[in-house]
PDB file of N, CA and C in Angstrom:
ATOM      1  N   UNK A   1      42.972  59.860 218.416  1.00  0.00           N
ATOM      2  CA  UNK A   1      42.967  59.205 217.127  1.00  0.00           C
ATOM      3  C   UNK A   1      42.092  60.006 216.173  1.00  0.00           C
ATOM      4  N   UNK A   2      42.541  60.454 215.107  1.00  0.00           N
ATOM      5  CA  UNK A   2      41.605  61.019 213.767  1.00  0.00           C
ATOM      6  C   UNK A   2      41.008  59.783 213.091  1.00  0.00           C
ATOM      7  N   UNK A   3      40.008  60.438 212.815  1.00  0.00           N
ATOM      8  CA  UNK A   3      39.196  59.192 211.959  1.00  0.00           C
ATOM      9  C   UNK A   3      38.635  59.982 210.619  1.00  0.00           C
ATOM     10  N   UNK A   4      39.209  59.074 209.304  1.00  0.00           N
ATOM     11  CA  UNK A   4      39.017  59.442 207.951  1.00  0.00           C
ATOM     12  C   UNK A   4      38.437  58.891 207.448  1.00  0.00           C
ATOM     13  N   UNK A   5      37.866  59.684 206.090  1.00  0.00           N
ATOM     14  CA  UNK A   5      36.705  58.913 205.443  1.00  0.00           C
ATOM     15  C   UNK A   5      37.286  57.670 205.084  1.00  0.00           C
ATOM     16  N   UNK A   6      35.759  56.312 205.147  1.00  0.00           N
ATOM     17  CA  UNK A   6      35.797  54.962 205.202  1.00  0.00           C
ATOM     18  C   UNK A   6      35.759  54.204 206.290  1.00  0.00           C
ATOM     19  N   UNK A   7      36.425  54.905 207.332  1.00  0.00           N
ATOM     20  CA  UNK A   7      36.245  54.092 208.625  1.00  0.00           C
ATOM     21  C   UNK A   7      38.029  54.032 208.932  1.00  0.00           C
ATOM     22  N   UNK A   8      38.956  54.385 208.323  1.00  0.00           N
ATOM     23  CA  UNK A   8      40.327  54.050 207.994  1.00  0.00           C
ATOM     24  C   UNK A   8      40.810  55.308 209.360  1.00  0.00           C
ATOM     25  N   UNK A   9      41.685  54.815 210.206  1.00  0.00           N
ATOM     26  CA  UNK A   9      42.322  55.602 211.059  1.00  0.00           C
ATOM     27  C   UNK A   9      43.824  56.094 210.875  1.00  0.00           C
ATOM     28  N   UNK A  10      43.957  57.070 211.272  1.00  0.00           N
ATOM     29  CA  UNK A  10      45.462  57.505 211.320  1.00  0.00           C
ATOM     30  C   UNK A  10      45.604  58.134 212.911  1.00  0.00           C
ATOM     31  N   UNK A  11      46.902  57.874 213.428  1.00  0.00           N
ATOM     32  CA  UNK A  11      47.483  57.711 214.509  1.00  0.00           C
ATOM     33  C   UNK A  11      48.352  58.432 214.812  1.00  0.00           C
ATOM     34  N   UNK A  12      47.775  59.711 215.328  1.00  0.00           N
ATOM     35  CA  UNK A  12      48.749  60.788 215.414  1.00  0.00           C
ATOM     36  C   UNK A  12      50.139  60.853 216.660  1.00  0.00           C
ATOM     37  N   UNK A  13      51.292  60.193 216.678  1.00  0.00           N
ATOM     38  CA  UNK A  13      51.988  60.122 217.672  1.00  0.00           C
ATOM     39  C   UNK A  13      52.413  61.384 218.574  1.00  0.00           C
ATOM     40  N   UNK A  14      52.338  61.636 219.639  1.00  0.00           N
ATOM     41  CA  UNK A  14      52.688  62.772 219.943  1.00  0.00           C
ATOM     42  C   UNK A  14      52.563  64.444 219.029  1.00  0.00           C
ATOM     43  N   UNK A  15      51.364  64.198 218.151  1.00  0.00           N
ATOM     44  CA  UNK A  15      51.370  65.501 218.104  1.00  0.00           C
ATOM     45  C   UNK A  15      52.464  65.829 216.641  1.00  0.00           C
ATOM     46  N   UNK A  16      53.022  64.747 216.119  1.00  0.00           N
ATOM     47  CA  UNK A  16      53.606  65.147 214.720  1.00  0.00           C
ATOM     48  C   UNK A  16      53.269  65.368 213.753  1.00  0.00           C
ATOM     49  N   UNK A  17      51.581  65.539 213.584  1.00  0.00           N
ATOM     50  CA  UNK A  17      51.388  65.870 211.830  1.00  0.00           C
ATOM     51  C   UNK A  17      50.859  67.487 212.406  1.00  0.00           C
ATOM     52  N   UNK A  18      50.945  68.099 213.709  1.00  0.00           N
ATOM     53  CA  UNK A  18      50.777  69.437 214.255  1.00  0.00           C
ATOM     54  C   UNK A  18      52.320  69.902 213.731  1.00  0.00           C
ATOM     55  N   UNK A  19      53.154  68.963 214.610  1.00  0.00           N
ATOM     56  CA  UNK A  19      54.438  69.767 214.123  1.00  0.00           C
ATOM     57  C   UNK A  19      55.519  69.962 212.723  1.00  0.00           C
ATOM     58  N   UNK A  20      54.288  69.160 212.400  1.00  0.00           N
ATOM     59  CA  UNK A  20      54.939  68.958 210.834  1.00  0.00           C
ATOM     60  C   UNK A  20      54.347  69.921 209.791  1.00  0.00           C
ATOM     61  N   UNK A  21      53.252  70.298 210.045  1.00  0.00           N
ATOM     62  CA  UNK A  21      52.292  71.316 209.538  1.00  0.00           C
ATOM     63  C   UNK A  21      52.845  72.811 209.748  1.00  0.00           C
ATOM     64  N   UNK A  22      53.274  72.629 211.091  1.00  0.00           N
ATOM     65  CA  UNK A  22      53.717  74.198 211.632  1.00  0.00           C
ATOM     66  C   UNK A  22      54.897  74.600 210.713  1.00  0.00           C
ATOM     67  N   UNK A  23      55.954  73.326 210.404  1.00  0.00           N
ATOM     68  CA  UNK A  23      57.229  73.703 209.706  1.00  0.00           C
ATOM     69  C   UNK A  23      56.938  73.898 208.218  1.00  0.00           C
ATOM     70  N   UNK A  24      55.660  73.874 208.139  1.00  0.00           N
ATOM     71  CA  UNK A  24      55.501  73.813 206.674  1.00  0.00           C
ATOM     72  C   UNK A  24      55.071  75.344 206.363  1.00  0.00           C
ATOM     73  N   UNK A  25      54.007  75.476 207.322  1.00  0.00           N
ATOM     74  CA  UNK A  25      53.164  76.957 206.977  1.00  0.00           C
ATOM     75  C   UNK A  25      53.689  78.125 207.518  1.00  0.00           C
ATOM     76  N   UNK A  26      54.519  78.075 208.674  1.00  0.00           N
ATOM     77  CA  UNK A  26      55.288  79.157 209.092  1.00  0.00           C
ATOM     78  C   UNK A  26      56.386  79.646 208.075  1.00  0.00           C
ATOM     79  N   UNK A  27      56.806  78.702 207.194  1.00  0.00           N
ATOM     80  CA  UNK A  27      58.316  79.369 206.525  1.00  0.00           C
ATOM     81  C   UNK A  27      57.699  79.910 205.398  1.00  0.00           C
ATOM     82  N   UNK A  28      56.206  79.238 204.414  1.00  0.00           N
ATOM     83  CA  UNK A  28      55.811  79.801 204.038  1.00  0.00           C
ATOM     84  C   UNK A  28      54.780  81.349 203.868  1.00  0.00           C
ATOM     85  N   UNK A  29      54.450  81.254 204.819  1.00  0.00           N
ATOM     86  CA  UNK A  29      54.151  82.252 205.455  1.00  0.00           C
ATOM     87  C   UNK A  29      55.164  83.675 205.405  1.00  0.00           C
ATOM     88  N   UNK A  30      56.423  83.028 205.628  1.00  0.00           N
ATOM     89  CA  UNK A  30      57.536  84.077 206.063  1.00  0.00           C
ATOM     90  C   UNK A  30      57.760  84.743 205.008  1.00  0.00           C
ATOM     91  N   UNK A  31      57.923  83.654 203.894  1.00  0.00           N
ATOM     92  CA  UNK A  31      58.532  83.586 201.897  1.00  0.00           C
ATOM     93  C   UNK A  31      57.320  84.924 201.908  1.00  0.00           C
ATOM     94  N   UNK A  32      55.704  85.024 202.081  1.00  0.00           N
ATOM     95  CA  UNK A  32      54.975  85.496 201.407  1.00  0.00           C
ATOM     96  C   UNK A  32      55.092  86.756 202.268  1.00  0.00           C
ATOM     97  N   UNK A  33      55.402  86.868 203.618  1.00  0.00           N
ATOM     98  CA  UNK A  33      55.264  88.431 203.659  1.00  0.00           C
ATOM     99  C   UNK A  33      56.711  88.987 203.507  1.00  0.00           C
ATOM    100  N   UNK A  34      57.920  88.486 203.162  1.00  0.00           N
ATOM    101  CA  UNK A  34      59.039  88.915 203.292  1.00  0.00           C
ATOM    102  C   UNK A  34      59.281  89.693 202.027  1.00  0.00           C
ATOM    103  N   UNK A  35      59.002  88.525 201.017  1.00  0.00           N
ATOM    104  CA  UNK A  35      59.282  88.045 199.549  1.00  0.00           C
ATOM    105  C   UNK A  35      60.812  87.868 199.208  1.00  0.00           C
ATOM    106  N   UNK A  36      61.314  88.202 197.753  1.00  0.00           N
ATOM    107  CA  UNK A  36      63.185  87.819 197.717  1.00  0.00           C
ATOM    108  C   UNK A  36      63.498  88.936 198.046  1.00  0.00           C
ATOM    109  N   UNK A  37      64.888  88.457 198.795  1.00  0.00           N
ATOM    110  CA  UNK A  37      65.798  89.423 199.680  1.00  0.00           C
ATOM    111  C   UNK A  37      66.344  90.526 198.454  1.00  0.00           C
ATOM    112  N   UNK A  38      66.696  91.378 199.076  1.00  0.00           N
ATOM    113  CA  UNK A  38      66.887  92.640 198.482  1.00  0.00           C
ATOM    114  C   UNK A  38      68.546  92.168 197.332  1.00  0.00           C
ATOM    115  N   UNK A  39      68.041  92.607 196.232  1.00  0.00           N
ATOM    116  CA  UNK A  39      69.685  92.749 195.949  1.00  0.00           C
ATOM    117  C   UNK A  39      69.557  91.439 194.977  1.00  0.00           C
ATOM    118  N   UNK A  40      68.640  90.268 194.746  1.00  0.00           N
ATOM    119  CA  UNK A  40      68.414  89.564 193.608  1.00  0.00           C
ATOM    120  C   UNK A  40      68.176  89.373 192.493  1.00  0.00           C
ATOM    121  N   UNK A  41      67.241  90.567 192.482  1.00  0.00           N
ATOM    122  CA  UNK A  41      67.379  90.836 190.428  1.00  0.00           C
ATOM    123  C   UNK A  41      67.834  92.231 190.609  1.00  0.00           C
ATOM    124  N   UNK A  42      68.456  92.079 189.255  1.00  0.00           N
ATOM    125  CA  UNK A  42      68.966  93.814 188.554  1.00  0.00           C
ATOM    126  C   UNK A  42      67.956  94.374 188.253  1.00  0.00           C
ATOM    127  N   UNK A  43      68.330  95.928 187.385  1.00  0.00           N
ATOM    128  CA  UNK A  43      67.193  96.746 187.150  1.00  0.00           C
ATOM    129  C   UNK A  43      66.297  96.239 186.113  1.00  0.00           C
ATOM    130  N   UNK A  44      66.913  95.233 185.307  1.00  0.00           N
ATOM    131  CA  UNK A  44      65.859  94.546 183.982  1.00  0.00           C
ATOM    132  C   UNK A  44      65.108  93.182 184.860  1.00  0.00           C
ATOM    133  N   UNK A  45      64.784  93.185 185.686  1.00  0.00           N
ATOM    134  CA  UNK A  45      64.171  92.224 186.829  1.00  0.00           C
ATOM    135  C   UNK A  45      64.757  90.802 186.678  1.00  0.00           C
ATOM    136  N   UNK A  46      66.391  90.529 185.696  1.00  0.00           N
ATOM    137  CA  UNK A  46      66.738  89.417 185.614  1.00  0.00           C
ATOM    138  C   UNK A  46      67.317  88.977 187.213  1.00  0.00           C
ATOM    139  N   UNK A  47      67.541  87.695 187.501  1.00  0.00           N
ATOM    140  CA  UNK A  47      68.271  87.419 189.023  1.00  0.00           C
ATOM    141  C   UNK A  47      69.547  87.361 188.877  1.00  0.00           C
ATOM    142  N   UNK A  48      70.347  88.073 189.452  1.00  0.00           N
ATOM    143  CA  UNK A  48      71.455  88.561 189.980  1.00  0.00           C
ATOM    144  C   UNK A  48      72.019  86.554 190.451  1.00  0.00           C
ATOM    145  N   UNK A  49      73.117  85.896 189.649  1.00  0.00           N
ATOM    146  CA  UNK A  49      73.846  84.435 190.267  1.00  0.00           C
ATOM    147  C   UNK A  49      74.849  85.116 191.378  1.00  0.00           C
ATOM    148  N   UNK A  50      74.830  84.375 192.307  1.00  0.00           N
ATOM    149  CA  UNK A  50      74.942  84.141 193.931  1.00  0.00           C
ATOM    150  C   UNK A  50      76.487  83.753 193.337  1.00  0.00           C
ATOM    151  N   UNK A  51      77.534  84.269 193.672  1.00  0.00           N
ATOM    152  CA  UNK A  51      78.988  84.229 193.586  1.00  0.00           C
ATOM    153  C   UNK A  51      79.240  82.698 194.466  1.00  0.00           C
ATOM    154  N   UNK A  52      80.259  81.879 194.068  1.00  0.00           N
ATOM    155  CA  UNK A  52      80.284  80.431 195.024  1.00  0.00           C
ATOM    156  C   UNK A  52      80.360  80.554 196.292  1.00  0.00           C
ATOM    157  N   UNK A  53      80.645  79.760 196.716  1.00  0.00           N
ATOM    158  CA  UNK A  53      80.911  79.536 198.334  1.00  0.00           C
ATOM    159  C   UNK A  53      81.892  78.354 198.502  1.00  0.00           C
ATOM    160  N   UNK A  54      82.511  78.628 199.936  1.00  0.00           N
ATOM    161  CA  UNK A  54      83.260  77.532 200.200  1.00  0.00           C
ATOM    162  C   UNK A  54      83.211  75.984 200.399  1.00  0.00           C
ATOM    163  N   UNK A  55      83.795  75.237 199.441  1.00  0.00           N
ATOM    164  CA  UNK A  55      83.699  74.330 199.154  1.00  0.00           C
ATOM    165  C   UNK A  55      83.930  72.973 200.650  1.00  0.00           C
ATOM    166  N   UNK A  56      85.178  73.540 201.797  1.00  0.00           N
ATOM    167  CA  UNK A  56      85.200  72.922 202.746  1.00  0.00           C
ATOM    168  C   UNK A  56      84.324  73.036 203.447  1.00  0.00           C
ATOM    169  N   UNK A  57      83.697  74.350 203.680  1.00  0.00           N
ATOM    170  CA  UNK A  57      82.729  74.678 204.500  1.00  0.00           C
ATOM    171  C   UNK A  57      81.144  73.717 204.295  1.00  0.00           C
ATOM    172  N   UNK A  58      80.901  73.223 202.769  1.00  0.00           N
ATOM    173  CA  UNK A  58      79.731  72.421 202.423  1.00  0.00           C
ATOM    174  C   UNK A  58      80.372  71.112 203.059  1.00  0.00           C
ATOM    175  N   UNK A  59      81.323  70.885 202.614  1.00  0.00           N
ATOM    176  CA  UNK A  59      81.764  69.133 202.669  1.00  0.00           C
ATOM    177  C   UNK A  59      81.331  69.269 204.261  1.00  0.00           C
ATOM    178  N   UNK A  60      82.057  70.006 205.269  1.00  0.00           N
ATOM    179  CA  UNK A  60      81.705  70.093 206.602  1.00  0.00           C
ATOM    180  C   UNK A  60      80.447  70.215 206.978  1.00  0.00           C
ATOM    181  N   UNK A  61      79.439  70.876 206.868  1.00  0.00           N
ATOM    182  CA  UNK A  61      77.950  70.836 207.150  1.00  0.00           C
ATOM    183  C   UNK A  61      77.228  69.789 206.430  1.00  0.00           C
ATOM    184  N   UNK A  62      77.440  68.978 205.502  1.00  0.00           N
ATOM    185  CA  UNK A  62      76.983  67.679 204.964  1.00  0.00           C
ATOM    186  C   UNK A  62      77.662  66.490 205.915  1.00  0.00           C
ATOM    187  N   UNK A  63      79.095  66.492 206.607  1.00  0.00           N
ATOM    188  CA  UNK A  63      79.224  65.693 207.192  1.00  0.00           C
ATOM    189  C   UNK A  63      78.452  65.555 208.467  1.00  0.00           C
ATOM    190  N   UNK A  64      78.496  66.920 209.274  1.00  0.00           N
ATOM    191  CA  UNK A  64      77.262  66.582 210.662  1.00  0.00           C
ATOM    192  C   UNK A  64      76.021  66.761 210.303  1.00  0.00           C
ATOM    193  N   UNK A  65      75.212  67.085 209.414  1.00  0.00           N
ATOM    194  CA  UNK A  65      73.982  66.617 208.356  1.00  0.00           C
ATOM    195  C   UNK A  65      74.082  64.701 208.677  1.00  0.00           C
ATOM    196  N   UNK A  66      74.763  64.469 207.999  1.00  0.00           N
ATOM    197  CA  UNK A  66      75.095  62.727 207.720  1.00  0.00           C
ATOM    198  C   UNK A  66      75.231  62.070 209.573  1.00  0.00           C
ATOM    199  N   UNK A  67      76.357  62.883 210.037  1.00  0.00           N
ATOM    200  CA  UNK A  67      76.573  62.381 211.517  1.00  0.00           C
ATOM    201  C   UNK A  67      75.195  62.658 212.167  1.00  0.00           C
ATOM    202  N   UNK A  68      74.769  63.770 212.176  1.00  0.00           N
ATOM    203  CA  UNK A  68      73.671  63.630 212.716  1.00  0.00           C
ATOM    204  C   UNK A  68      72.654  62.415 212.553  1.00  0.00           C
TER     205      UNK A  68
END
């Protein structure tokens, strides 16, 4: 059990505000040593718009998103 200022407790179940922390600081982490992928801005440093994508292909990954 953590104990916070006042006397007020929080109740760490199995270890989820560890694994919730990890998903937070690892991707950031990644963003800062990676930085944006190659090929996003042009030579006047404007960003290069991302051509669409398939429209069945979203509806499908939002449905097992949802099913899940």
């Amino acid at each position: 059990m953590i104990k916070l200022g006042g006397g007020y407790g929080a109740l760490d179940f199995a270890g989820s505000g560890v694994v919730h922390a990890i998903g937070r600081y690892v991707p950031l982490a990644a963003c800062l040593l990676f930085g944006p992928r190659i090929g996003k801005y042009d030579n006047q440093g404007r960003p290069i718009p991302i051509p669409g994508h398939s429209i069945s292909l979203a509806v499908l990954g939002a449905f097992i998103l949802w099913f899940g």
